[in-house]
Protein backbone atom coordinates (compact mmCIF):
# COMPACT_ATOMS: atom_id res chain seq x y z
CA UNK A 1 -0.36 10.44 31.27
CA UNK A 2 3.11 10.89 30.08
CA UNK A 3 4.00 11.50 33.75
CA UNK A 4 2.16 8.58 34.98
CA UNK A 5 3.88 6.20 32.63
CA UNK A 6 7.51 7.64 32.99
CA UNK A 7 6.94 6.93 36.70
CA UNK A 8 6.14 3.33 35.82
CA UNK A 9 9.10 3.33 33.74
CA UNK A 10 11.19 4.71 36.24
CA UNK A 11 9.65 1.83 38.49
CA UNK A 12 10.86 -0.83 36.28
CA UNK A 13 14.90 0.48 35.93
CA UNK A 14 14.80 0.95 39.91
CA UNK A 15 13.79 -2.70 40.50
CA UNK A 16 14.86 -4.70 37.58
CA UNK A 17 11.24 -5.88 36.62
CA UNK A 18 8.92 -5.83 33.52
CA UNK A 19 5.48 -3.88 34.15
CA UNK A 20 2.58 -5.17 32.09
CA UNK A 21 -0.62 -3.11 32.20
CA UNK A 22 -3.68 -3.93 29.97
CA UNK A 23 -5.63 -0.73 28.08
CA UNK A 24 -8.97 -0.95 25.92
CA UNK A 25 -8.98 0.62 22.49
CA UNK A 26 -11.78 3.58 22.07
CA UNK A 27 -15.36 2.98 20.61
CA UNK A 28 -15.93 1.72 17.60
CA UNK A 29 -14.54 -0.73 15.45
CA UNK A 30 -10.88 -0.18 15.06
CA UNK A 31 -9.93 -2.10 11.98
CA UNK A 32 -9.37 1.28 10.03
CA UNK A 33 -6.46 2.41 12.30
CA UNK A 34 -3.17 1.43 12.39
CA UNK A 35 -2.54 -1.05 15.42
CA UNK A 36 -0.21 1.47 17.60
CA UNK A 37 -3.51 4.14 17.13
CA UNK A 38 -6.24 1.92 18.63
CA UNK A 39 -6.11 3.25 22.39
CA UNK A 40 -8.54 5.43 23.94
CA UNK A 41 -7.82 8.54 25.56
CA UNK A 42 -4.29 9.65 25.18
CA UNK A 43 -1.81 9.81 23.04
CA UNK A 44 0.67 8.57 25.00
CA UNK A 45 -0.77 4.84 25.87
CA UNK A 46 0.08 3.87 21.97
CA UNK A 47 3.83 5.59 22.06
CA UNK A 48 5.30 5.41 25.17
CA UNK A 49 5.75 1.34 25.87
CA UNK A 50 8.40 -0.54 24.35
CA UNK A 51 5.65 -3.30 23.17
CA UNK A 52 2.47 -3.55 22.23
CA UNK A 53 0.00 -6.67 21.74
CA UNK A 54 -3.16 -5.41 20.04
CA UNK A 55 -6.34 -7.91 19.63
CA UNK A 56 -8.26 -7.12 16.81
CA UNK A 57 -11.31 -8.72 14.99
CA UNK A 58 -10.62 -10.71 12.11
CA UNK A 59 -13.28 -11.10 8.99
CA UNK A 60 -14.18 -14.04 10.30
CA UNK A 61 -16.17 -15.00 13.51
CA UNK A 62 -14.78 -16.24 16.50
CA UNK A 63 -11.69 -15.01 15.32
CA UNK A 64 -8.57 -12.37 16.09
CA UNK A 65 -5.87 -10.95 14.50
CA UNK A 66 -3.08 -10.68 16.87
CA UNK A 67 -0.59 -7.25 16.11
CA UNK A 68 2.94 -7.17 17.83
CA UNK A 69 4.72 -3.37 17.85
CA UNK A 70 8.18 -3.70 19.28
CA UNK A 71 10.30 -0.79 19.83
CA UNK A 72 13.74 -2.71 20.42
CA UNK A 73 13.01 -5.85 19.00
CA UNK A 74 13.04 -8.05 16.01
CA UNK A 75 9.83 -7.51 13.87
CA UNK A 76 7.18 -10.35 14.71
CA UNK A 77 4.93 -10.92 12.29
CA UNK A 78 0.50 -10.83 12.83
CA UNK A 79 -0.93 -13.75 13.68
CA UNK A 80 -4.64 -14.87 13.22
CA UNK A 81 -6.60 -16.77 16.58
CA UNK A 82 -9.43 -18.78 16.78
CA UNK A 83 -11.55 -18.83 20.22
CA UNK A 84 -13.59 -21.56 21.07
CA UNK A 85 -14.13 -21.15 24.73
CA UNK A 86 -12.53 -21.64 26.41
CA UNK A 87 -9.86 -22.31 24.22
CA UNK A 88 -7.62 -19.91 22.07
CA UNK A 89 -5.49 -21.71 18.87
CA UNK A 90 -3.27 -20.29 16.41
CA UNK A 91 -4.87 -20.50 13.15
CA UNK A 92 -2.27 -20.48 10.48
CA UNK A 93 -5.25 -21.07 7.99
CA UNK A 94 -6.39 -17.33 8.28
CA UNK A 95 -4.88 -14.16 6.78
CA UNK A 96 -3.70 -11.78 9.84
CA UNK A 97 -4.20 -8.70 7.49
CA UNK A 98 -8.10 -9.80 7.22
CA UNK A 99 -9.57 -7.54 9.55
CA UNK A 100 -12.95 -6.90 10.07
CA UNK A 101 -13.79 -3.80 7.76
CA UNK A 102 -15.54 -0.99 9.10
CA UNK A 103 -19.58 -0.24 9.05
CA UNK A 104 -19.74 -4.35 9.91
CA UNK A 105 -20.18 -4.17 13.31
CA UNK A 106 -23.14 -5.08 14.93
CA UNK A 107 -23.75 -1.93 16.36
CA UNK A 108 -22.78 0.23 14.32
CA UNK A 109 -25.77 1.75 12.48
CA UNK A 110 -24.85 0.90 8.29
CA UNK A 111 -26.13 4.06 5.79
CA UNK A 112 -29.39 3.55 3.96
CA UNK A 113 -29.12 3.42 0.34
């Protein structure tokens, strides 16, 4: 993978461009990880670009937190999003740190007490 995305890399310098690529995060709900962590497979996808976007769910239905990791850039804060099909809003109500907690997803299977 590392090779892979150094060739992108390498792509970009050679032709004065920006190269956007879109990656899923692995199974499971990924609220308990930190935002640069969320990638499946390797190790690599989460370190090597320069920024990151992450979509994550928020406590509340219908609803996102938006994560920005910026290598050479000005911290951006989270941001919370609403969908309402087909429209997405900024929702300056929410708290961006609300994620959805773990064991609430609907399929994950919750322990029997």
């Amino acid at each position: 993978m590392g090779r892979f995305l150094n060739e992108l890399e390498q792509l970009a310098n050679n032709t004065n461009a920006a190269i956007v690529y879109s990656h899923h995060y692995s199974k499971g709900l990924q609220s308990g990880k930190a935002a640069i962590d969320r990638s499946s497979g390797a190790g690599a996808w989460g370190r090597d670009p320069d920024a990151i976007i992450s979509v994550t769910e928020h406590e509340k239905e219908n609803t996102y937190t938006v994560e920005f990791n910026l290598r050479d850039f000005k911290p951006v804060q989270p941001i919370a999003i609403r969908v309402n099909w087909p429209n997405v809003t900024r929702d300056n109500s929410l708290n961006p740190k609300a994620l959805k907690p773990p064991n609430t997803h609907p399929n994950i299977p919750r322990p029997i007490s």
